[in-house]
N, C-alpha and C. Protein backbone atom coordinates (compact mmCIF):
# COMPACT_ATOMS: atom_id res chain seq x y z
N UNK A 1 18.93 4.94 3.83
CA UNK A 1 18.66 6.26 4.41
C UNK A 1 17.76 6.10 5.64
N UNK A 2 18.14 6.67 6.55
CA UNK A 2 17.35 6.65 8.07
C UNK A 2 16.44 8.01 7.82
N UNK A 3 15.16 7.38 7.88
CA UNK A 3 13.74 8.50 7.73
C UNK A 3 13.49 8.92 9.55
N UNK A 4 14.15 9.84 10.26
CA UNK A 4 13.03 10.52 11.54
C UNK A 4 11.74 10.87 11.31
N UNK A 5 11.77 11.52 10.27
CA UNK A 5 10.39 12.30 10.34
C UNK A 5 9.76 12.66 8.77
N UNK A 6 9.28 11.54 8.54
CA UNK A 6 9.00 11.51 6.79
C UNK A 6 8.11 12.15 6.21
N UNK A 7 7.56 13.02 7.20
CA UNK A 7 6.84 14.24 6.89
C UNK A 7 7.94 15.28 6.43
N UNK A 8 8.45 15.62 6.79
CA UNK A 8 9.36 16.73 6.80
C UNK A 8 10.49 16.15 5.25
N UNK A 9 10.31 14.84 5.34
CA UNK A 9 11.18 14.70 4.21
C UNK A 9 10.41 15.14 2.96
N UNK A 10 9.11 14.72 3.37
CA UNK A 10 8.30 14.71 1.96
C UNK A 10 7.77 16.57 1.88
N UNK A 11 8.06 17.21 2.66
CA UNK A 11 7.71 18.72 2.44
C UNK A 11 8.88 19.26 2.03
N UNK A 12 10.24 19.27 2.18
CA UNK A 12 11.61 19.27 1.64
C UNK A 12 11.66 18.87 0.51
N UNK A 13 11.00 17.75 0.28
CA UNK A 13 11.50 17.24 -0.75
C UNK A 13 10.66 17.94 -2.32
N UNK A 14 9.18 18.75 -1.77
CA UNK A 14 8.22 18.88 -2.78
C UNK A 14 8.85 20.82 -2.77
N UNK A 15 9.58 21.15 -1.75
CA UNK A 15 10.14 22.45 -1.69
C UNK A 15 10.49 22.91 -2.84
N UNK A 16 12.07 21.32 -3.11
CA UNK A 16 13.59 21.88 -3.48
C UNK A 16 12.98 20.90 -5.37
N UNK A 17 11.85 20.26 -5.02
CA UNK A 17 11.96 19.86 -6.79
C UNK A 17 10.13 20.20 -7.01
N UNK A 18 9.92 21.38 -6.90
CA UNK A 18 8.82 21.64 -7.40
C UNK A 18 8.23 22.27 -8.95
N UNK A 19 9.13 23.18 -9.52
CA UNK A 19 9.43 23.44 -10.59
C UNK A 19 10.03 22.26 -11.68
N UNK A 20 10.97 21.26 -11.28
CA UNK A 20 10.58 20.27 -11.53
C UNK A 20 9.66 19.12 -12.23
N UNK A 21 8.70 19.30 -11.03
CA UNK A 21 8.01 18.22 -10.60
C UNK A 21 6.62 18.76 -11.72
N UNK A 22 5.95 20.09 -11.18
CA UNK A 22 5.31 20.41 -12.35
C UNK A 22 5.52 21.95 -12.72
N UNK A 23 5.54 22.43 -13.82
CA UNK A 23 5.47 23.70 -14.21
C UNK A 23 4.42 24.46 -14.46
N UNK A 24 4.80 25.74 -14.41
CA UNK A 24 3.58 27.09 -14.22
C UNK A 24 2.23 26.48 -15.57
N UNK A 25 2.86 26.64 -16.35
CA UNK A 25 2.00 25.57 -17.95
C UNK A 25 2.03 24.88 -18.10
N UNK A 26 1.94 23.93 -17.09
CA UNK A 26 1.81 22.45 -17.02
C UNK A 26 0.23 21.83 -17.38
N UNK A 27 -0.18 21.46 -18.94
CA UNK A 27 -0.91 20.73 -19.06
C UNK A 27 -1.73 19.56 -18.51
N UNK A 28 -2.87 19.42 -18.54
CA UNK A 28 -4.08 18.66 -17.45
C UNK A 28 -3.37 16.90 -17.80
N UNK A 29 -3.17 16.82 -18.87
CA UNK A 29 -2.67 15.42 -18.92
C UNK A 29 -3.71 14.49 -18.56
N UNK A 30 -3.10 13.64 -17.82
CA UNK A 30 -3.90 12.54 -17.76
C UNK A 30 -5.10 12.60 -16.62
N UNK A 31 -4.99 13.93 -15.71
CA UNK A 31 -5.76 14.54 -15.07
C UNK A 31 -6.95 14.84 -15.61
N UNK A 32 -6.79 14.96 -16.76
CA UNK A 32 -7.87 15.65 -17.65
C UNK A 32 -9.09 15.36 -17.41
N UNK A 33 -9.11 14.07 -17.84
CA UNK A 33 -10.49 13.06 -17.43
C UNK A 33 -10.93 12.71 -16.34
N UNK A 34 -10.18 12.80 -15.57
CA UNK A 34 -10.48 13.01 -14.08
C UNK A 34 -11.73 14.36 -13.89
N UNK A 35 -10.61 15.30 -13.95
CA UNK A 35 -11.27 16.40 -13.71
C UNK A 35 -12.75 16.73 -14.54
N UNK A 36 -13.02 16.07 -15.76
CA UNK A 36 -14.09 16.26 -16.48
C UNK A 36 -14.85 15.70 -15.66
N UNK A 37 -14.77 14.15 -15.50
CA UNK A 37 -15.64 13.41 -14.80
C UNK A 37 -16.14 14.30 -13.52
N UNK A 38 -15.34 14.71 -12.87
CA UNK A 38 -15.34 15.15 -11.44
C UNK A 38 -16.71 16.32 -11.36
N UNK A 39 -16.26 17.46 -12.64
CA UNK A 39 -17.37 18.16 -12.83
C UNK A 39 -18.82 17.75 -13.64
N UNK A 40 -18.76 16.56 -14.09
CA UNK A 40 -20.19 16.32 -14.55
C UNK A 40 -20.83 15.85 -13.33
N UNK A 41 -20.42 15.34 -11.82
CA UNK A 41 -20.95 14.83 -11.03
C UNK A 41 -20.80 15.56 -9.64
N UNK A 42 -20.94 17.18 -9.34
CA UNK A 42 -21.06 17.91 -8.58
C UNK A 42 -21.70 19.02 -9.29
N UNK A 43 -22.49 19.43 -8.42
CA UNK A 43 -23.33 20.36 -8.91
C UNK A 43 -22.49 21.74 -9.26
N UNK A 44 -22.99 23.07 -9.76
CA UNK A 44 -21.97 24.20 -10.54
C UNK A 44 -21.81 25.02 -9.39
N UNK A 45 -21.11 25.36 -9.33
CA UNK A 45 -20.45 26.67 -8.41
C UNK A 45 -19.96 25.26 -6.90
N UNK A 46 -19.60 24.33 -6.91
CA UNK A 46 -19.49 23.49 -5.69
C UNK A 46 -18.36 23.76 -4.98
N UNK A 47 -18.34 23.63 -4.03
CA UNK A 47 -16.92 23.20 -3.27
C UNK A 47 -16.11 22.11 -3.01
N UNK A 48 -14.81 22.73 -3.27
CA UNK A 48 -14.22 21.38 -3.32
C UNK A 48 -12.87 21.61 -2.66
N UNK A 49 -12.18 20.41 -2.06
CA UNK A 49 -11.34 20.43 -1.47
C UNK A 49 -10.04 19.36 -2.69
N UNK A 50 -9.07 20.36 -2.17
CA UNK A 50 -7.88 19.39 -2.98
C UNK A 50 -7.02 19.23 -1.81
N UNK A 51 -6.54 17.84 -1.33
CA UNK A 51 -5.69 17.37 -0.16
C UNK A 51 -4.27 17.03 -0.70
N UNK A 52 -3.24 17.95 -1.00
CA UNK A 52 -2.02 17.38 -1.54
C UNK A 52 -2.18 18.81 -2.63
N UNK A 53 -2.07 19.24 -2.82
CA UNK A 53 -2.68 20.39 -3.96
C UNK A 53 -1.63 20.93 -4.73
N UNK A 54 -0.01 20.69 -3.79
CA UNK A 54 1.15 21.04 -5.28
C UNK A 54 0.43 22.53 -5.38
N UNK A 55 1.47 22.51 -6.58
CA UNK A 55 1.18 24.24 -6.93
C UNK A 55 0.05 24.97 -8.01
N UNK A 56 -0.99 24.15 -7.20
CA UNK A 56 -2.19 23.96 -8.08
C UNK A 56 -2.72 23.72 -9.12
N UNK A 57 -1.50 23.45 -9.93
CA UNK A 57 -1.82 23.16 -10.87
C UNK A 57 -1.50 21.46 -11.38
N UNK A 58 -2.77 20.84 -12.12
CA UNK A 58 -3.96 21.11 -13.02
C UNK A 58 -5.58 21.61 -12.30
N UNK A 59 -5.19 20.51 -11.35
CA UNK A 59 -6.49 20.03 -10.54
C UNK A 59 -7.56 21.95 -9.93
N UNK A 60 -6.43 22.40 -9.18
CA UNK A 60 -7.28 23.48 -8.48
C UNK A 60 -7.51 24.49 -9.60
N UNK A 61 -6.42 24.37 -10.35
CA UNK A 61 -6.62 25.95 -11.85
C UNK A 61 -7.77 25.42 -12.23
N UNK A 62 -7.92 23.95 -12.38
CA UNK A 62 -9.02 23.57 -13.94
C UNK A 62 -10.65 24.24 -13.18
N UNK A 63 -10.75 23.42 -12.00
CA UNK A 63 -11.60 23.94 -11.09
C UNK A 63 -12.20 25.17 -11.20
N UNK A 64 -10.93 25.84 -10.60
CA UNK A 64 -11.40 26.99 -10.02
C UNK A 64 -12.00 28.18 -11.56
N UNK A 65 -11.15 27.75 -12.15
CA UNK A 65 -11.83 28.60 -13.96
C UNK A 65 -12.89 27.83 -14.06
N UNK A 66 -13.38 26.66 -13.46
CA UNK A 66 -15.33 26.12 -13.89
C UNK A 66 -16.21 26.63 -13.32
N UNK A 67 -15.65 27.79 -12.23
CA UNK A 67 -16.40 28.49 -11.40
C UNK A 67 -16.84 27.92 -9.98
N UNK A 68 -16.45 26.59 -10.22
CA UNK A 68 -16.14 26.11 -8.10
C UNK A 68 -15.54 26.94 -7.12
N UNK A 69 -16.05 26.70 -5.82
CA UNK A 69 -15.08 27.24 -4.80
C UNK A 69 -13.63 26.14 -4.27
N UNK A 70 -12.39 26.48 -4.57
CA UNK A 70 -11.52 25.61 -4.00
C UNK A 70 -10.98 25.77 -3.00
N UNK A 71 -10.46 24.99 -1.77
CA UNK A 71 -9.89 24.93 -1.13
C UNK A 71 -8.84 23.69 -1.08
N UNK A 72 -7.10 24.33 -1.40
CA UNK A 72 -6.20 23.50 -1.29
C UNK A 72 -5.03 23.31 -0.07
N UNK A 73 -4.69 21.95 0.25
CA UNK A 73 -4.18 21.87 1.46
C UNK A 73 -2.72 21.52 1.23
N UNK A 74 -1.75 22.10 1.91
CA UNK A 74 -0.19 21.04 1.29
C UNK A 74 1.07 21.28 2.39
N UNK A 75 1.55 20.46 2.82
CA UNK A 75 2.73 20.45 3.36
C UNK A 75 3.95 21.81 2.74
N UNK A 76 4.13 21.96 1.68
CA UNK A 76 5.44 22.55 1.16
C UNK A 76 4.75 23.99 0.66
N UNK A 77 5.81 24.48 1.47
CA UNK A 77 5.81 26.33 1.95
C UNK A 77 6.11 26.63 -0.11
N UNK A 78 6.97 25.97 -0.39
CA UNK A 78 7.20 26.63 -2.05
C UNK A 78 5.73 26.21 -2.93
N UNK A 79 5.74 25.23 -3.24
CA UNK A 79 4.06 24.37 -3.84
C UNK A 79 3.22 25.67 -3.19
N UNK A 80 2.83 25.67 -1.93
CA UNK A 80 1.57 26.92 -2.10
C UNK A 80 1.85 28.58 -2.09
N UNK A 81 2.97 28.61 -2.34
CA UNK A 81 3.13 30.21 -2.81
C UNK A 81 2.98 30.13 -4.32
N UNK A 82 3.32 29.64 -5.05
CA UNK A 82 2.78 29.01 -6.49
C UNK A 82 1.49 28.90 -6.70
N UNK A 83 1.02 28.25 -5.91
CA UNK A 83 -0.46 27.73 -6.30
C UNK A 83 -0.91 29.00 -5.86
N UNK A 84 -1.09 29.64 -4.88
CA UNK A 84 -1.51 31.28 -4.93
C UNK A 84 -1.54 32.20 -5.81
N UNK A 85 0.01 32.11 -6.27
CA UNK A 85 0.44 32.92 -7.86
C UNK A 85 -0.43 32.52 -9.06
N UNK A 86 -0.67 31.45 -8.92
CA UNK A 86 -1.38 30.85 -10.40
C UNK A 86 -3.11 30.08 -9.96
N UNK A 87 -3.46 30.43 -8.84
CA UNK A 87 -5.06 30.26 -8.69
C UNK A 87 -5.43 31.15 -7.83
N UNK A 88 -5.70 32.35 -8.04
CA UNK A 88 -5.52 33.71 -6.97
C UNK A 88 -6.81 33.67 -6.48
N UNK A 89 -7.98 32.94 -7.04
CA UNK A 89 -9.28 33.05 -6.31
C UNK A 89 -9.04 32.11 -5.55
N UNK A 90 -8.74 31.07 -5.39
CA UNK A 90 -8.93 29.72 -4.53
C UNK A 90 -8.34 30.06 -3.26
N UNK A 91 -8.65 29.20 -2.01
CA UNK A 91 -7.80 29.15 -0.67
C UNK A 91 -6.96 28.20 -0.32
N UNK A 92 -5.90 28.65 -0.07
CA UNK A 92 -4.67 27.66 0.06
C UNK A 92 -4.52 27.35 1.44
N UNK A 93 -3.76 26.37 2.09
CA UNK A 93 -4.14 26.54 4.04
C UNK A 93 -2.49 25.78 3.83
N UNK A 94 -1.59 26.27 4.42
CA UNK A 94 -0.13 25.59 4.81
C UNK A 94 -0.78 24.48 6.08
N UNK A 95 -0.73 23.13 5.95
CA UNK A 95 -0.97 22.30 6.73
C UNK A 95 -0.83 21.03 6.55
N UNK A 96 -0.91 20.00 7.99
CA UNK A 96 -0.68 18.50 7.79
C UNK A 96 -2.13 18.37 6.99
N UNK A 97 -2.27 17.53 6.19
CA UNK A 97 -3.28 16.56 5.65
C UNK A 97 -4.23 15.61 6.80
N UNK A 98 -3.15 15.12 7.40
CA UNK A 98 -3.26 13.97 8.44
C UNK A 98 -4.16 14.54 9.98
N UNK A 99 -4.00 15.79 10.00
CA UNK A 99 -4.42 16.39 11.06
C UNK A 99 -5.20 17.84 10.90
N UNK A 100 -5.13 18.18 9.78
CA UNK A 100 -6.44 19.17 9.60
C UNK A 100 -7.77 18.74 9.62
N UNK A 101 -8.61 19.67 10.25
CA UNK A 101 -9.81 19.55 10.14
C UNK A 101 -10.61 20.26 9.62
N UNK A 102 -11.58 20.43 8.83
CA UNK A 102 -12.87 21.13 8.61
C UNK A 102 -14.43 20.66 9.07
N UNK A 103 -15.65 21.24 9.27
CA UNK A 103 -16.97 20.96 9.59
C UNK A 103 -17.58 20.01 9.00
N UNK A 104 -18.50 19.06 9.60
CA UNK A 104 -19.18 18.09 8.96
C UNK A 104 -20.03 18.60 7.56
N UNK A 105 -19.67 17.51 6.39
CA UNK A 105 -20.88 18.41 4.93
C UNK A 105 -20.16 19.44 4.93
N UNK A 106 -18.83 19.81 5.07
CA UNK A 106 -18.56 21.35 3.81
C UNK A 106 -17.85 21.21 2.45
N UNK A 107 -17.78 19.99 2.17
CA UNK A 107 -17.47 19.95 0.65
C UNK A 107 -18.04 19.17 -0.01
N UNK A 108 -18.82 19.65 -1.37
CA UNK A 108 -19.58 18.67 -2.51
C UNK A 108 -18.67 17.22 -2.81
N UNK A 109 -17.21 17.47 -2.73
CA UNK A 109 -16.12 16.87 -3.38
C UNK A 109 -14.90 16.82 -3.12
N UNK A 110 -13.94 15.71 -2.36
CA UNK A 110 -12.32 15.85 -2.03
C UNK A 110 -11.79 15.45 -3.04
N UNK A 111 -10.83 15.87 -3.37
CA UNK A 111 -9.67 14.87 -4.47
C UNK A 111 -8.51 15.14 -3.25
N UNK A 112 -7.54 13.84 -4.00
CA UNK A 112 -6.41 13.55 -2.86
C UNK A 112 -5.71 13.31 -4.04
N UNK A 113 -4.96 13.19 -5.07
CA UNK A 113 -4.12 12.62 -6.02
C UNK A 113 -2.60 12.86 -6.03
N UNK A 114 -2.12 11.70 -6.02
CA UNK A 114 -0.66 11.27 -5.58
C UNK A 114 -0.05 12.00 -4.00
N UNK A 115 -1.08 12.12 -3.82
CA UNK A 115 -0.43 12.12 -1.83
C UNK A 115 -0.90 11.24 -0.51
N UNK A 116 -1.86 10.70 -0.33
CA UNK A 116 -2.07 9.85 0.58
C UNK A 116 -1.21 9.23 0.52
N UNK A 117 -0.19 8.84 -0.09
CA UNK A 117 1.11 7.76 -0.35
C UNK A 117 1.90 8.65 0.08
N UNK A 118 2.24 9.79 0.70
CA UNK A 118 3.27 10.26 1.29
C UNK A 118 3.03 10.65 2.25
N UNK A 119 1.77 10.00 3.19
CA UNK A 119 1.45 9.80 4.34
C UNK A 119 1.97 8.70 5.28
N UNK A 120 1.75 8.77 6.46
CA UNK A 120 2.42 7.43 7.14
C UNK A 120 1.18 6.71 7.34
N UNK A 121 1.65 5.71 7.30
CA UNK A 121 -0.02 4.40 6.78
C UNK A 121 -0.82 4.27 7.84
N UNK A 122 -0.03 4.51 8.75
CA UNK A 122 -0.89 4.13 10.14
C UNK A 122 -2.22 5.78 10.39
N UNK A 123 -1.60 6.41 9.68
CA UNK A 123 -2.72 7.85 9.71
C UNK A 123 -3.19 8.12 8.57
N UNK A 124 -3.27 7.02 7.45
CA UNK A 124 -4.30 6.81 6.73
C UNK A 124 -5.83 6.87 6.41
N UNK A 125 -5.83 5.61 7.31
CA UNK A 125 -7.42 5.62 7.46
C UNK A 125 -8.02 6.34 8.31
N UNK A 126 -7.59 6.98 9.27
CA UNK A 126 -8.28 8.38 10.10
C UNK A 126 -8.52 9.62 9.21
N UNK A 127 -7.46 9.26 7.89
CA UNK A 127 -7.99 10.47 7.47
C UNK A 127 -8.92 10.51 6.54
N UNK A 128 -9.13 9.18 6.16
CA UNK A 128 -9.97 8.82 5.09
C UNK A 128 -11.51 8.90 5.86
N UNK A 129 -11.37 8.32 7.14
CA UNK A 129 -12.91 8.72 7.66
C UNK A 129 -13.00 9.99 7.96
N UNK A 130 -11.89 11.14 8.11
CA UNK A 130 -12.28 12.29 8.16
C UNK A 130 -12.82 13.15 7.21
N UNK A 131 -12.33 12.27 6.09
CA UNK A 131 -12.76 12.84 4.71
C UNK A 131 -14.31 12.88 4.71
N UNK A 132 -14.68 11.52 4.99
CA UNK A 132 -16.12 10.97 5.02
C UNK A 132 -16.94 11.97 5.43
N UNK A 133 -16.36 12.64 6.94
CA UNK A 133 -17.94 13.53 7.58
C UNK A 133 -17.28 14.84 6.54
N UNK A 134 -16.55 14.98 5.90
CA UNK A 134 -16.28 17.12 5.36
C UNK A 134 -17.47 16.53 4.10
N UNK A 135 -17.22 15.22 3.62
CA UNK A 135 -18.07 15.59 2.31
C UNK A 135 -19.49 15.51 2.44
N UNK A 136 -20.45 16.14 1.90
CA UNK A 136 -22.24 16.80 1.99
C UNK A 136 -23.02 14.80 1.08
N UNK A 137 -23.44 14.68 2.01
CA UNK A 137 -24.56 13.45 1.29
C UNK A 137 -24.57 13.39 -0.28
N UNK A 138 -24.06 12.66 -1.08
CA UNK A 138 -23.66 12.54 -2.13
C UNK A 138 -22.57 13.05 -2.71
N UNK A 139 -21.99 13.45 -2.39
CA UNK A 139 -20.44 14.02 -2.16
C UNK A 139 -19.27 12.85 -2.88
N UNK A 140 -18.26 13.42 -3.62
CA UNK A 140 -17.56 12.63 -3.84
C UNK A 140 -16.32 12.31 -3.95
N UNK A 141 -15.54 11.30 -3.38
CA UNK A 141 -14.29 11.56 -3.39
C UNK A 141 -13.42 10.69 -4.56
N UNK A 142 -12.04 11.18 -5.10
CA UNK A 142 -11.69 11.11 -6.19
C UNK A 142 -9.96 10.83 -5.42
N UNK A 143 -9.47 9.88 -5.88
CA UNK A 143 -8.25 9.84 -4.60
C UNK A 143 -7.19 8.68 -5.45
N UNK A 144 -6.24 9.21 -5.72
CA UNK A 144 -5.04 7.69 -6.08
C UNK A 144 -4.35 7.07 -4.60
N UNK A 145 -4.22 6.09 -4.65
CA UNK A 145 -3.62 5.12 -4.17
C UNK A 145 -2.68 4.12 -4.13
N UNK A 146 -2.00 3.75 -3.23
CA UNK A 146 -0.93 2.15 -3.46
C UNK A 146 -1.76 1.32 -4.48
N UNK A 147 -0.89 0.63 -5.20
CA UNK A 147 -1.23 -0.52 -6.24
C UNK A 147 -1.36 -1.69 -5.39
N UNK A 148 0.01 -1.51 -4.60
CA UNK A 148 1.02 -2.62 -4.48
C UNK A 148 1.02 -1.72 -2.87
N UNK A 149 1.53 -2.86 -1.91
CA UNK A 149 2.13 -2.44 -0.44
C UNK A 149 3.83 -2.12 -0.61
N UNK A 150 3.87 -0.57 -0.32
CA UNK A 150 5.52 -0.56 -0.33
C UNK A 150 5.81 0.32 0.30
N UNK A 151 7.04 0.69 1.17
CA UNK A 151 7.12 1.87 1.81
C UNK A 151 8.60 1.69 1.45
N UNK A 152 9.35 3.16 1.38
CA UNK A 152 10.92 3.09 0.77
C UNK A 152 10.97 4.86 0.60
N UNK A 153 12.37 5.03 0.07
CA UNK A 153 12.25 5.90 -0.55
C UNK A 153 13.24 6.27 -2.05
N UNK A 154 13.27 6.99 -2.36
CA UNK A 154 14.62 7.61 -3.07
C UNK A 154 15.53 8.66 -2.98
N UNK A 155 16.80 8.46 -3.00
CA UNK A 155 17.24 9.42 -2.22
C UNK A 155 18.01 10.65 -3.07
N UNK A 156 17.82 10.53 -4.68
CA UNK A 156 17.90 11.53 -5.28
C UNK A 156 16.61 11.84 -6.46
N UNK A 157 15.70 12.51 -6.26
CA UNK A 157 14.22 12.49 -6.19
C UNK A 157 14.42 12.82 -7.78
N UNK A 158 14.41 12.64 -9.28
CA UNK A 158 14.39 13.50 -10.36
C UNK A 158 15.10 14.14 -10.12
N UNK A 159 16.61 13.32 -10.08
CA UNK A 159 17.70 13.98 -10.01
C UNK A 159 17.75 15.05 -9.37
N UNK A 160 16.98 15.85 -8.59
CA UNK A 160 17.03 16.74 -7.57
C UNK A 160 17.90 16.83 -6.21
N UNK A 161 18.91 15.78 -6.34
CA UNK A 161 19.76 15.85 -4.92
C UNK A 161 18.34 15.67 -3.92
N UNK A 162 17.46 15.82 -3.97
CA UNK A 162 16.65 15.72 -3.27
C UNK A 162 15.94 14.50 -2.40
N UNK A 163 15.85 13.82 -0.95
CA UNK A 163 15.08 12.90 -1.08
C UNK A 163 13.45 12.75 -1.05
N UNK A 164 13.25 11.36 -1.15
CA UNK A 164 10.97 11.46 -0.96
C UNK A 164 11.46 10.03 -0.29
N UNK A 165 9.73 10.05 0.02
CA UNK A 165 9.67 9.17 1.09
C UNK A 165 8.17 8.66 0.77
N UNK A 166 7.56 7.19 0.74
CA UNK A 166 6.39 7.20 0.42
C UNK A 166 6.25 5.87 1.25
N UNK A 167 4.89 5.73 1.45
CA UNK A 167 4.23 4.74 2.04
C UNK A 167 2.87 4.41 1.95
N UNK A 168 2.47 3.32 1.16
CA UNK A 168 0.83 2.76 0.80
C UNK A 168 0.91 0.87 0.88
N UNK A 169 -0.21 0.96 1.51
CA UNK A 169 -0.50 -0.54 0.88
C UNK A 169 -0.85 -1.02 0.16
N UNK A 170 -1.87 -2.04 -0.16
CA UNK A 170 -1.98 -2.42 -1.60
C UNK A 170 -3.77 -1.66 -2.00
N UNK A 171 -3.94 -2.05 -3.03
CA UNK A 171 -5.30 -1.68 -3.70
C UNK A 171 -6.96 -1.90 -2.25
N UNK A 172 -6.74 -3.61 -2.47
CA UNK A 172 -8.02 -3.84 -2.04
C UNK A 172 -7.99 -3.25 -0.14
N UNK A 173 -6.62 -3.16 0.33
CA UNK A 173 -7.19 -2.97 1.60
C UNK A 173 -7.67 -1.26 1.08
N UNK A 174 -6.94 -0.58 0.49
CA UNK A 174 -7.34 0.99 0.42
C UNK A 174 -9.08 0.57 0.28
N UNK A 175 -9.27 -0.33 -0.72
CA UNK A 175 -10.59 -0.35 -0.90
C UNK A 175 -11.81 -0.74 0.51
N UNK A 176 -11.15 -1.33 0.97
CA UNK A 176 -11.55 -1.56 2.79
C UNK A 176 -11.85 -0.43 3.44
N UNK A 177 -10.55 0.16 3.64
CA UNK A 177 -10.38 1.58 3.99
C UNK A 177 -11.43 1.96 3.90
N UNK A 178 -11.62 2.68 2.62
CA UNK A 178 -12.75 3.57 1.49
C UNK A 178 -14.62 3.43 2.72
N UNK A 179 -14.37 1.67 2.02
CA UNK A 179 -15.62 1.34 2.78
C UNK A 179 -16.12 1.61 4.13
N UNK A 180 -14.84 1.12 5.07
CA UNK A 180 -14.99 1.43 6.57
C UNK A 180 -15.05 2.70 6.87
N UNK A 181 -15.12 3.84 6.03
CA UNK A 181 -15.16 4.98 6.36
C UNK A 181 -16.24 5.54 6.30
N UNK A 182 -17.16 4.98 5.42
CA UNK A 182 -18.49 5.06 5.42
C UNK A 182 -18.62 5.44 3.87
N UNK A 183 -17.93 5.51 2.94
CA UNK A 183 -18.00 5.79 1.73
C UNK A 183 -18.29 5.14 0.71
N UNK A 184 -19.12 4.63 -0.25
CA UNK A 184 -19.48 3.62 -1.17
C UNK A 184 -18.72 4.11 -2.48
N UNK A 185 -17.72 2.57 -2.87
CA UNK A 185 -16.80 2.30 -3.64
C UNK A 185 -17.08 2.43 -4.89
N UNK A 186 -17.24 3.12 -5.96
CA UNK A 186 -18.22 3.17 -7.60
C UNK A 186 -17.10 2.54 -8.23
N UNK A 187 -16.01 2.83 -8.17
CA UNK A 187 -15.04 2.25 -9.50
C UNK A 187 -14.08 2.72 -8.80
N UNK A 188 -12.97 1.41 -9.14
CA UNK A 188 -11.66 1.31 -9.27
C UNK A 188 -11.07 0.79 -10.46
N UNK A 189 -9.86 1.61 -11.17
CA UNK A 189 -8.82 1.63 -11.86
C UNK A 189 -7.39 1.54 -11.46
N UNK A 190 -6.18 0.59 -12.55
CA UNK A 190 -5.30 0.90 -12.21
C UNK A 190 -4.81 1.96 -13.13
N UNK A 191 -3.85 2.73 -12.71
CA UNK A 191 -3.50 3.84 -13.17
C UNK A 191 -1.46 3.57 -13.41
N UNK A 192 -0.90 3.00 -14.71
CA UNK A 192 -0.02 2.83 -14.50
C UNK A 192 1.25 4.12 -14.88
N UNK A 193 2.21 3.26 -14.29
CA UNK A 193 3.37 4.52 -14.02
C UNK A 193 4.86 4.06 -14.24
N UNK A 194 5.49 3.81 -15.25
CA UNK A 194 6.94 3.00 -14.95
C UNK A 194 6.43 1.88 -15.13
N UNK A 195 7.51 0.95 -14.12
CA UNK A 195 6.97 -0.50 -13.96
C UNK A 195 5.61 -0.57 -13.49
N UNK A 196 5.50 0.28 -12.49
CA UNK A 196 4.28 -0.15 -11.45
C UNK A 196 2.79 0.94 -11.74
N UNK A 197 2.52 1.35 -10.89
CA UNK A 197 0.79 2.12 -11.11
C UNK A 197 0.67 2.32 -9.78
N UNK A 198 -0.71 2.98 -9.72
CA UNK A 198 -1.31 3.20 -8.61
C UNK A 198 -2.69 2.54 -8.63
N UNK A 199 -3.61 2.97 -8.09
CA UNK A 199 -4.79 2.49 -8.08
C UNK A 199 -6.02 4.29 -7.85
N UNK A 200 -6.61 4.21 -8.67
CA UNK A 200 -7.54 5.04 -8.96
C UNK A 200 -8.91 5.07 -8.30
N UNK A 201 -9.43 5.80 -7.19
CA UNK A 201 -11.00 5.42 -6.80
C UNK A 201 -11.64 6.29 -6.99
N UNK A 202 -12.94 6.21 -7.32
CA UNK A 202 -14.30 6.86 -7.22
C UNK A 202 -14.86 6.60 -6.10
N UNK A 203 -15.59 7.01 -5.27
CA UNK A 203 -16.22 6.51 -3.99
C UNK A 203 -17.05 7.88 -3.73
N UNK A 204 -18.55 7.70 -3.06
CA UNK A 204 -19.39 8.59 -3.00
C UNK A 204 -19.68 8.43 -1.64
N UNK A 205 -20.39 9.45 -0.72
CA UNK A 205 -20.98 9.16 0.72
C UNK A 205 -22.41 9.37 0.27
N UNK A 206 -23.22 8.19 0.96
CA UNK A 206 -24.23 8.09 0.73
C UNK A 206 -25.44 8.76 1.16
């Protein structure tokens, strides 16, 4: 399959298999612990940003019922009319990831989970240092990652007729990344999936 513009594949693609992909009562799963962790280590009522945010659900619902302020970001016009429907306090923004901006220090906390991999690699790490100045001095970011270096796609997505398109490198450069951005690395996990996994980070700005 010839990718032009693998943005557009990957917003098509989260369009036409979103119901799918997750449902309105879609349980926290393996998110769960994530998200616990996430709130024992930001202070109560915080802000937080979700980069990839789907139709908000687990991540922005669990949130936003702990009494945080959320703000979620996402490529696919269907994913955030959903996530509106089902997190009506939170703010949703239709936008690139790769090229939005917000003010230096306006979030306690980013999560990014399972989308930086459907970024193009080369606008990776710009966004990872952009992450760096939004989050407030102790701030923390929570983000999956490539295991493994692979870029490809599939061209019937969960049987969705649908295609995706993904692209990450491996663990330790993400962990480079992380660092060169100005962010200190607390823990990495692999997080497996199928054959393969991702890679799991904790990382704080100091």
């Amino acid at each position: 399959m010839t990718i032009n513009d693998p943005k557009d594949v990957v917003r098509r693609g989260y369009d036409a298999v979103s119901r799918r992909y997750r449902g309105d009562d879609a349980q926290e799963g393996q998110y769960g612990p994530w998200i616990t962790r996430l709130q024992q280590r930001v202070r109560s009522a915080a802000t937080i940003l979700d980069l990839g945010c789907g139709c908000g659900v687990p991540v922005a619902r669990a949130l936003d019922k702990a009494g945080h302020t959320v703000t979620g970001v996402d490529l696919s016009e269907v994913q955030l009319h959903r996530a509106r429907a089902l997190v009506p306090h939170a703010t949703f923004m239709h936008a690139d990831a790769t090229v939005v901006n917000f003010p230096p220090a306006s979030f306690d906390a980013v999560v990014c989970l399972y989308a930086l991999i459907h970024m193009p690699l080369i606008e990776q790490p710009g966004l990872l240092t952009r992450i760096a100045t939004w989050l407030r001095p102790g701030g923390w970011l929570l983000a999956t990652t490539g295991q493994q270096a692979w870029t490809g796609t599939d061209d019937d997505w969960l049987g969705s007729g649908a295609p995706m398109w993904w692209s990450h490198t491996d663990a330790t450069t993400y962990r480079s990344w992380i660092a060169q951005a100005g962010l200190t690395v607390e823990t990495e996990a692999f997080v497996p999936e199928g054959t393969s996994g991702h890679a799991l980070f904790w990382a704080h700005r100091p």
